[in-house]
PDB file of N, CA and C in Angstrom:
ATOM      1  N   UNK A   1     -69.194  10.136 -21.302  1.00  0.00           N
ATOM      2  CA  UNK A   1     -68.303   9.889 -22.421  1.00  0.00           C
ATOM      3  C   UNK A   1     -69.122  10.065 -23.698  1.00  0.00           C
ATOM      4  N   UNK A   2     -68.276  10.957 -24.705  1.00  0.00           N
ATOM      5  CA  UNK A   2     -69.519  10.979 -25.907  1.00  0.00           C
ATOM      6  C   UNK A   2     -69.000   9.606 -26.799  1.00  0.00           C
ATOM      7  N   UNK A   3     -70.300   9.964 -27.551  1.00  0.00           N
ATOM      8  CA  UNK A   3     -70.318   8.507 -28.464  1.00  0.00           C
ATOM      9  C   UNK A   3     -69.635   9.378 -29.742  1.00  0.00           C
ATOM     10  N   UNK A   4     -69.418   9.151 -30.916  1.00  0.00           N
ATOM     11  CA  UNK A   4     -69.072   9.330 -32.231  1.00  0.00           C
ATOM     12  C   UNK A   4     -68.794   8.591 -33.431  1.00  0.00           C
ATOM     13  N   UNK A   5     -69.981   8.696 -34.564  1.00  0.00           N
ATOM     14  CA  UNK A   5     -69.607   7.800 -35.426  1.00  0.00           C
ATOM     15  C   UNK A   5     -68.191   7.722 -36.214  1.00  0.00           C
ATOM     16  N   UNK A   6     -67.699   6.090 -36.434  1.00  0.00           N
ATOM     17  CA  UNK A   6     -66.706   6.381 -37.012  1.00  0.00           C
ATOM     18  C   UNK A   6     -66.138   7.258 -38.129  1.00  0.00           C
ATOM     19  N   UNK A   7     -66.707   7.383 -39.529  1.00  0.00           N
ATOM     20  CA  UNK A   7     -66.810   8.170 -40.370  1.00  0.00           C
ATOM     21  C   UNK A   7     -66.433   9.993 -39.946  1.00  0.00           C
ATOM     22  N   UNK A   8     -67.068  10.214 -38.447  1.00  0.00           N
ATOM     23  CA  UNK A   8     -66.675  11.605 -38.090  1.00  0.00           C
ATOM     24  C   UNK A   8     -65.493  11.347 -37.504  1.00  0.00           C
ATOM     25  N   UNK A   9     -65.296  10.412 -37.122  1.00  0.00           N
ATOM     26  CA  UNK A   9     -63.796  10.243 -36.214  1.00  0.00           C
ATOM     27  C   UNK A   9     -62.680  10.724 -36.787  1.00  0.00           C
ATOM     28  N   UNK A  10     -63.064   9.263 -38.567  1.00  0.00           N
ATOM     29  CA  UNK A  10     -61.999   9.743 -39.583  1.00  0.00           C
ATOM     30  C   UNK A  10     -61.579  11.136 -39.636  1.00  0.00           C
ATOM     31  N   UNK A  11     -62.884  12.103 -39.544  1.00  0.00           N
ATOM     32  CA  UNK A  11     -62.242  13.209 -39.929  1.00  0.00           C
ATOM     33  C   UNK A  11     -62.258  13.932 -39.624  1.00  0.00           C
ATOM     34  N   UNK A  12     -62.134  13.703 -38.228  1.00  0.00           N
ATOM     35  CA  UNK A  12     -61.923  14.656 -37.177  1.00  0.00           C
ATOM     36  C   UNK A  12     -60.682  13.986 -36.070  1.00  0.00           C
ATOM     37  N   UNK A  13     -59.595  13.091 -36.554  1.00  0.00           N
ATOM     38  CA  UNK A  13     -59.154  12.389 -35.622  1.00  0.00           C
ATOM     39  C   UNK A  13     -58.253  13.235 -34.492  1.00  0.00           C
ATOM     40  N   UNK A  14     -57.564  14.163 -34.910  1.00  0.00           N
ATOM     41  CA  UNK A  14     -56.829  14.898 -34.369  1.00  0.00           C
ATOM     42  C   UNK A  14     -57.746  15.501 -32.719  1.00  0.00           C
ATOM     43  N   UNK A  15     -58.706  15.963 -33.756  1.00  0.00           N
ATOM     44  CA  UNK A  15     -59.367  17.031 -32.320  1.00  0.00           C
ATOM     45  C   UNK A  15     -60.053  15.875 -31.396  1.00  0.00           C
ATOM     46  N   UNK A  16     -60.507  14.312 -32.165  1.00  0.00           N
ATOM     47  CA  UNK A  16     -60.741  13.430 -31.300  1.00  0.00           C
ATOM     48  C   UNK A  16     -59.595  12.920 -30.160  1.00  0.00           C
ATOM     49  N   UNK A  17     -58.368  13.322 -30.732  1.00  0.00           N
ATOM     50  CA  UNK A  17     -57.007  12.698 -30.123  1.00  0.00           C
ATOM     51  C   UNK A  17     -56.958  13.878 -29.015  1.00  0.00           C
ATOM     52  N   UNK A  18     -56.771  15.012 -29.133  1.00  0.00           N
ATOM     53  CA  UNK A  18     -57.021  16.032 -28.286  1.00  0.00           C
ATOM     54  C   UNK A  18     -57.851  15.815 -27.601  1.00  0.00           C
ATOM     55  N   UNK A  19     -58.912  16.049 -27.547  1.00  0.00           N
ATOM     56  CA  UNK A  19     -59.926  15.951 -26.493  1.00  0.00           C
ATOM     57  C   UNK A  19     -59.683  14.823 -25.124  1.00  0.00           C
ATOM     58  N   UNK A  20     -59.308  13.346 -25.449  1.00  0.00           N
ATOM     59  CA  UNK A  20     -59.018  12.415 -25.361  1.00  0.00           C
ATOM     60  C   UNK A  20     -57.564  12.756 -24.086  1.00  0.00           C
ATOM     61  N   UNK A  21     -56.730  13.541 -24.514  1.00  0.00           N
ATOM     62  CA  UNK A  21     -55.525  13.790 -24.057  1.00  0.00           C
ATOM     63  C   UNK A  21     -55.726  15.060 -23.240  1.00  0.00           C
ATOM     64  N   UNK A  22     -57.121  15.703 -22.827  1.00  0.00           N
ATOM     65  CA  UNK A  22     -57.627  16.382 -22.335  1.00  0.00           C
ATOM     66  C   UNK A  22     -58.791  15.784 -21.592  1.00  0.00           C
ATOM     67  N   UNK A  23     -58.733  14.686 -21.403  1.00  0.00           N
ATOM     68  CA  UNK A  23     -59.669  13.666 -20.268  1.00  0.00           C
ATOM     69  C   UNK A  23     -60.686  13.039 -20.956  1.00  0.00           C
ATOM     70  N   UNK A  24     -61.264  13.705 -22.367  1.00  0.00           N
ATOM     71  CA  UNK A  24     -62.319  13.884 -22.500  1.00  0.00           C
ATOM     72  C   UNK A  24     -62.558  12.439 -23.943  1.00  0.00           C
ATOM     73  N   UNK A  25     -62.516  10.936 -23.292  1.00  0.00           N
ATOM     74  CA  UNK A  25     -62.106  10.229 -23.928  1.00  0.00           C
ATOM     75  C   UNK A  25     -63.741   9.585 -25.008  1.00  0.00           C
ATOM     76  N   UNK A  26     -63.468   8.870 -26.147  1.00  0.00           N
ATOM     77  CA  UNK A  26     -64.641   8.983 -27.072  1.00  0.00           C
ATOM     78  C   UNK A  26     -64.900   7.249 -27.180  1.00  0.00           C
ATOM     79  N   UNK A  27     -66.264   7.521 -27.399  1.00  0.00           N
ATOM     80  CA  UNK A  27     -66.312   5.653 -28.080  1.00  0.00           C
ATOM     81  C   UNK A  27     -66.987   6.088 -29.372  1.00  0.00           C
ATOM     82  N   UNK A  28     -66.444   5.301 -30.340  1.00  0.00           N
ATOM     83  CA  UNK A  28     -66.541   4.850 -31.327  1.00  0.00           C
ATOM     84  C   UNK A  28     -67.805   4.096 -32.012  1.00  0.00           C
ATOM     85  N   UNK A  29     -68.162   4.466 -32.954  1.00  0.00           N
ATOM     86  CA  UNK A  29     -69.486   3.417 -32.925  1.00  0.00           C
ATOM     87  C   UNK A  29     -69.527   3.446 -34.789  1.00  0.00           C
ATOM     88  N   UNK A  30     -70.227   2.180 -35.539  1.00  0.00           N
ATOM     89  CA  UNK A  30     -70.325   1.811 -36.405  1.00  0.00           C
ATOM     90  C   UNK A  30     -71.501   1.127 -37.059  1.00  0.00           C
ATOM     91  N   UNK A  31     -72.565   1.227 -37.307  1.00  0.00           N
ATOM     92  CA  UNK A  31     -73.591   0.894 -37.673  1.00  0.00           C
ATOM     93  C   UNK A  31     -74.575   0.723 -36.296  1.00  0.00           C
ATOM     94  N   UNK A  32     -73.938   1.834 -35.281  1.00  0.00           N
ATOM     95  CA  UNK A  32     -75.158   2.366 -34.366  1.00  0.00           C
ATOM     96  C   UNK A  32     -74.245   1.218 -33.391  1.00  0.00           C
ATOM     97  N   UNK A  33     -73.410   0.505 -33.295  1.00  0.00           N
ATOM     98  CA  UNK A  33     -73.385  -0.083 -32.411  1.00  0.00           C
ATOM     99  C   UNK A  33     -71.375   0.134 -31.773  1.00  0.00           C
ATOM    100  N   UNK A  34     -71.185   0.345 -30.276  1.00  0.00           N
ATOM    101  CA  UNK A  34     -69.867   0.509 -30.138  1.00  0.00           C
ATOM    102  C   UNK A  34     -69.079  -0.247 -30.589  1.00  0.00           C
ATOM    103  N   UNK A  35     -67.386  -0.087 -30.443  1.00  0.00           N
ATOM    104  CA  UNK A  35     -66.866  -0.510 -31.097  1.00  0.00           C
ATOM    105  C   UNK A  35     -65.377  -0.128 -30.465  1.00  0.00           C
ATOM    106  N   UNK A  36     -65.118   0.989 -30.516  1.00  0.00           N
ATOM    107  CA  UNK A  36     -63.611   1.159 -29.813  1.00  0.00           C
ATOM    108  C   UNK A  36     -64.023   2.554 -28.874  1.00  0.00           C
ATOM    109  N   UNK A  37     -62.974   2.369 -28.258  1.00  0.00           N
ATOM    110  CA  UNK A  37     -62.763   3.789 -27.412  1.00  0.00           C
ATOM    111  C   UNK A  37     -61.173   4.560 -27.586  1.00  0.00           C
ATOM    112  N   UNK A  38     -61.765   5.659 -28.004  1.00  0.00           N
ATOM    113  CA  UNK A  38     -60.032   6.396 -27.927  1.00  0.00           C
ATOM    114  C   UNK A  38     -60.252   7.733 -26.349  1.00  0.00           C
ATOM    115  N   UNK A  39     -58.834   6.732 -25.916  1.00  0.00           N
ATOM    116  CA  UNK A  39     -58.393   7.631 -24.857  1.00  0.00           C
ATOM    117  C   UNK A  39     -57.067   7.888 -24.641  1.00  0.00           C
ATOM    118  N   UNK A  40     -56.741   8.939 -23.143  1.00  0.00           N
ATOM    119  CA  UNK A  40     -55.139   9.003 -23.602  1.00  0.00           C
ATOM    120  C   UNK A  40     -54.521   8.090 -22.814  1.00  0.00           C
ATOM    121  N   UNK A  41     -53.377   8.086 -23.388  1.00  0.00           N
ATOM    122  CA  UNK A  41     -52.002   6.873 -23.206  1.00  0.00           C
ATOM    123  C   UNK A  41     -52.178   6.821 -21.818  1.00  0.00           C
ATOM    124  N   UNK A  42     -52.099   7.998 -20.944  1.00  0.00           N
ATOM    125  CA  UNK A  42     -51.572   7.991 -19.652  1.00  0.00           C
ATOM    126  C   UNK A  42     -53.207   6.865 -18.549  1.00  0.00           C
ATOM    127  N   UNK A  43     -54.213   7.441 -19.350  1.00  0.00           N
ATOM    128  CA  UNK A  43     -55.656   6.840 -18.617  1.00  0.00           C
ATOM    129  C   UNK A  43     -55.079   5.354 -19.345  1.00  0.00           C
ATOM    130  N   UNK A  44     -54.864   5.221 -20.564  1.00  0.00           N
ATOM    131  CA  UNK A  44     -54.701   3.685 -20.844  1.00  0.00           C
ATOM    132  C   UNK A  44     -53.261   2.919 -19.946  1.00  0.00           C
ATOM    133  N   UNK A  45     -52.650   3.424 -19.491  1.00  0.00           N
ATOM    134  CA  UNK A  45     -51.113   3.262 -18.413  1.00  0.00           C
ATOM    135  C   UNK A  45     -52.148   2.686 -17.655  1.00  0.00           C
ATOM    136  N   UNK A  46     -53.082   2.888 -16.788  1.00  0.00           N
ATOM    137  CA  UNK A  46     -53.923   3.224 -15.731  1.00  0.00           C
ATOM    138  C   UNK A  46     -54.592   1.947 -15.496  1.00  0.00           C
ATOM    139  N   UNK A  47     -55.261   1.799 -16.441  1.00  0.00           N
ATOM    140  CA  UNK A  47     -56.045   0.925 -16.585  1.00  0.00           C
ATOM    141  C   UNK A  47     -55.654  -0.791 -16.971  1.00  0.00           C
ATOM    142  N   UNK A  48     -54.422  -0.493 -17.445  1.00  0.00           N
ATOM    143  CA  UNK A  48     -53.694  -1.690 -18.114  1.00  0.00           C
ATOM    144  C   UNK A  48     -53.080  -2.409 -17.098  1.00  0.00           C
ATOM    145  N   UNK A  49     -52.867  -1.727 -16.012  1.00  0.00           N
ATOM    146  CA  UNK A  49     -52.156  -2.059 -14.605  1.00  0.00           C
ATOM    147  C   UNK A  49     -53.010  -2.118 -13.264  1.00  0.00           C
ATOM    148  N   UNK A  50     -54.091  -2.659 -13.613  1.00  0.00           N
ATOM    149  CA  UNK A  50     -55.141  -2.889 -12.482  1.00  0.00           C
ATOM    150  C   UNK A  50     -54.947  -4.785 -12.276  1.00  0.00           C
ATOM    151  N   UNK A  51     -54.803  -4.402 -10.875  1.00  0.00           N
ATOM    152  CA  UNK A  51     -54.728  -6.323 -11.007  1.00  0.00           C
ATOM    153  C   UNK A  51     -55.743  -7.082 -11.221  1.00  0.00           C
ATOM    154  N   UNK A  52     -56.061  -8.408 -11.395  1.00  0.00           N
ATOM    155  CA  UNK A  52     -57.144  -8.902 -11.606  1.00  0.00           C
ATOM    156  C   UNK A  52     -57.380  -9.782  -9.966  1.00  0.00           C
ATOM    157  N   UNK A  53     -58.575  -9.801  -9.734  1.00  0.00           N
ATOM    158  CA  UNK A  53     -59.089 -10.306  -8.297  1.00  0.00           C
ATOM    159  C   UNK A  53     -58.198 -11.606  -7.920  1.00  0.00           C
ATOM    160  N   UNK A  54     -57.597 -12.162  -8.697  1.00  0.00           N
ATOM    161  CA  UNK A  54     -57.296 -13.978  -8.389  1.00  0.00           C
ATOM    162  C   UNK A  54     -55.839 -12.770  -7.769  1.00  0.00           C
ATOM    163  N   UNK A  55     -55.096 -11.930  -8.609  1.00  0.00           N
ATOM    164  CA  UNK A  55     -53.864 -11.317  -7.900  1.00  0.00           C
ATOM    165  C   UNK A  55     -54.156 -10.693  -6.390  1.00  0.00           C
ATOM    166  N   UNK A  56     -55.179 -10.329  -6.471  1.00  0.00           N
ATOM    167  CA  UNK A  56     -55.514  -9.027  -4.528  1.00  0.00           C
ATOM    168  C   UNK A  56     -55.564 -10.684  -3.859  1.00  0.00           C
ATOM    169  N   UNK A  57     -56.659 -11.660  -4.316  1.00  0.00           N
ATOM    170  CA  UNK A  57     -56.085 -12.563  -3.621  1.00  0.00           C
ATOM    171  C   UNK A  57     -55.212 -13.212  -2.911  1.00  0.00           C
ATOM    172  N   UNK A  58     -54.378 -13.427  -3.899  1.00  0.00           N
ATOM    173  CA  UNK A  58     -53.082 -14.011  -3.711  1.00  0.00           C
ATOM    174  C   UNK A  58     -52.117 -12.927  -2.766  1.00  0.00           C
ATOM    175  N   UNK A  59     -51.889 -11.611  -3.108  1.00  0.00           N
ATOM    176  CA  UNK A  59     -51.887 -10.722  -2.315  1.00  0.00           C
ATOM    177  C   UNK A  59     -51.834 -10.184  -0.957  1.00  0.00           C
ATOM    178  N   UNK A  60     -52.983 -11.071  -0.863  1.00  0.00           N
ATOM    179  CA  UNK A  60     -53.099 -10.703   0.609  1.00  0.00           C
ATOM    180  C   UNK A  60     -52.499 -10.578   1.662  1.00  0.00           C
ATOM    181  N   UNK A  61     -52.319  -9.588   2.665  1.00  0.00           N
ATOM    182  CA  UNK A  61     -51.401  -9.592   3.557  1.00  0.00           C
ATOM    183  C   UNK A  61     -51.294 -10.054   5.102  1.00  0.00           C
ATOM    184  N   UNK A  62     -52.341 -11.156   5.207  1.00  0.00           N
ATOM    185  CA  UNK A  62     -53.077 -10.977   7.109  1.00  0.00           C
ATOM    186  C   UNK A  62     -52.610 -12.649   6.657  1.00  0.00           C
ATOM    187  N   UNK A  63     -52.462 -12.986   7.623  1.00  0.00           N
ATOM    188  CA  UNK A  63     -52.378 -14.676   8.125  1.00  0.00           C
ATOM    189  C   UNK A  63     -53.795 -15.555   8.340  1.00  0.00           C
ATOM    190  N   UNK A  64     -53.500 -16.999   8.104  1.00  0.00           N
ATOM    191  CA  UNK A  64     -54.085 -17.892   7.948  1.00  0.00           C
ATOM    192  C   UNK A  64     -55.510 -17.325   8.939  1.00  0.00           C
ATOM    193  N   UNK A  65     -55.174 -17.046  10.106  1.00  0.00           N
ATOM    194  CA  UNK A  65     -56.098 -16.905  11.118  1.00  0.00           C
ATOM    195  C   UNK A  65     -57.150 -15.542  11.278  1.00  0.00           C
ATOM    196  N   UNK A  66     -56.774 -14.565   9.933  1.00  0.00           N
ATOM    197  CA  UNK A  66     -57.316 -13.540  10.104  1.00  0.00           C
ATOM    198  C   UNK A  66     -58.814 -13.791   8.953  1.00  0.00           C
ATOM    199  N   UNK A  67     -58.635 -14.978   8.509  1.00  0.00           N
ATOM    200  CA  UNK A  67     -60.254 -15.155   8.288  1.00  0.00           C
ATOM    201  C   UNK A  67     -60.862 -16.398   8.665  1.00  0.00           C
ATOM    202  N   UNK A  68     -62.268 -15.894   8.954  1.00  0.00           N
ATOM    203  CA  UNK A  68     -62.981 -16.630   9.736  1.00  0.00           C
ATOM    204  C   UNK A  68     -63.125 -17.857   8.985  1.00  0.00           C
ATOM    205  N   UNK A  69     -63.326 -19.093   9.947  1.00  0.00           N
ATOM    206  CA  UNK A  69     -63.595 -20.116   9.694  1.00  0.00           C
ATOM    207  C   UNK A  69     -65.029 -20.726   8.913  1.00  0.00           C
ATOM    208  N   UNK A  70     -65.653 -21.069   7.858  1.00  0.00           N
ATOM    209  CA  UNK A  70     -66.763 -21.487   7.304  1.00  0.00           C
ATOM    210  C   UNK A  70     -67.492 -21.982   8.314  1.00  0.00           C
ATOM    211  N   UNK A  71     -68.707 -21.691   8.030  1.00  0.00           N
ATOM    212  CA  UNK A  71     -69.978 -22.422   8.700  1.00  0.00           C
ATOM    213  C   UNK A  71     -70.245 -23.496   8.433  1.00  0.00           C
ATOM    214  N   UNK A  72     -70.235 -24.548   9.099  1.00  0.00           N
ATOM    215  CA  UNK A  72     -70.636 -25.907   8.698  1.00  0.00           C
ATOM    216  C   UNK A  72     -71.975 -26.820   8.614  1.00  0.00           C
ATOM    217  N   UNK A  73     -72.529 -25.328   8.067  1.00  0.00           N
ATOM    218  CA  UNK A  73     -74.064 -25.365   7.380  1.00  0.00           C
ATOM    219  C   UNK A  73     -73.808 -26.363   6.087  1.00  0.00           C
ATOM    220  N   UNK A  74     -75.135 -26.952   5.561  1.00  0.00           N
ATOM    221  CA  UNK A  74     -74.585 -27.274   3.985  1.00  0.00           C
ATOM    222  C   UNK A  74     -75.155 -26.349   3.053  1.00  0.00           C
ATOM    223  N   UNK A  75     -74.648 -26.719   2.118  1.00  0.00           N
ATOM    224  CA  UNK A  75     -74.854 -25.633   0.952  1.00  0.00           C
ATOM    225  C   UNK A  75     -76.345 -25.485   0.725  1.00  0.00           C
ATOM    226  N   UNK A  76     -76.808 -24.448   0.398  1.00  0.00           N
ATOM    227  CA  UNK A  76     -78.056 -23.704   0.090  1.00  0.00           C
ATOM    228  C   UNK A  76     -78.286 -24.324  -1.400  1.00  0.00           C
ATOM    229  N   UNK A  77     -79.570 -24.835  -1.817  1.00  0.00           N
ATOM    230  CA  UNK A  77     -79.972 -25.227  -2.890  1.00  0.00           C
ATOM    231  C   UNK A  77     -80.497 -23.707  -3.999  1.00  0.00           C
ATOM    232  N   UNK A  78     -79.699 -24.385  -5.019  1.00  0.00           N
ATOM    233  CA  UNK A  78     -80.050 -23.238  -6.077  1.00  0.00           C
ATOM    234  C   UNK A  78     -80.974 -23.916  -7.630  1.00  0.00           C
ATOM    235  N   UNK A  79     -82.057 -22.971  -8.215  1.00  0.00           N
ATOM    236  CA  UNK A  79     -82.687 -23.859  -8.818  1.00  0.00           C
ATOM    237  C   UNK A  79     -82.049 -23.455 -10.179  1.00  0.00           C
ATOM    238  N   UNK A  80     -81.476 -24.120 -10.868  1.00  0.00           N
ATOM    239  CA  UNK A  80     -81.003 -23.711 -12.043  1.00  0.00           C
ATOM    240  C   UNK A  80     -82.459 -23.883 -13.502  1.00  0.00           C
TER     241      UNK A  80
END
């Protein structure tokens, strides 16, 4: 993905919008550091409609018995 400062974006937005709508999506950057990304509508459709893990969870399609039962080890010490 190319980078592009904002200032060229301004003025180049069109062929940035093109490109973008031709796969070829841009990030944005502003005093060297990112900032936005322009891509097209259809990749942003895409992405906007990904479930989040707590949903595949919930989701799930196998019964109570299709996962295994915990080990009744105790918990492993962690050193914070």
């Amino acid at each position: 993905m190319r980078e592009i400062q904002l200032k060229d974006a301004k003025a180049t937005l069109s062929a940035v919008v093109d490109q973008a709508v031709r796969g070829n999506p841009a990030v944005i950057t502003r005093h060297g550091r990112r900032q936005a990304v322009v891509l097209s509508y259809e990749e942003y459709e895409k992405l906007s409609h990904v479930p989040s893990f707590g949903q595949l969870l919930a989701a799930f399609p196998g019964e109570e018995g299709d996962i295994p039962a915990r080990a009744g080890k105790p918990p492993r010490a962690v050193d914070l």
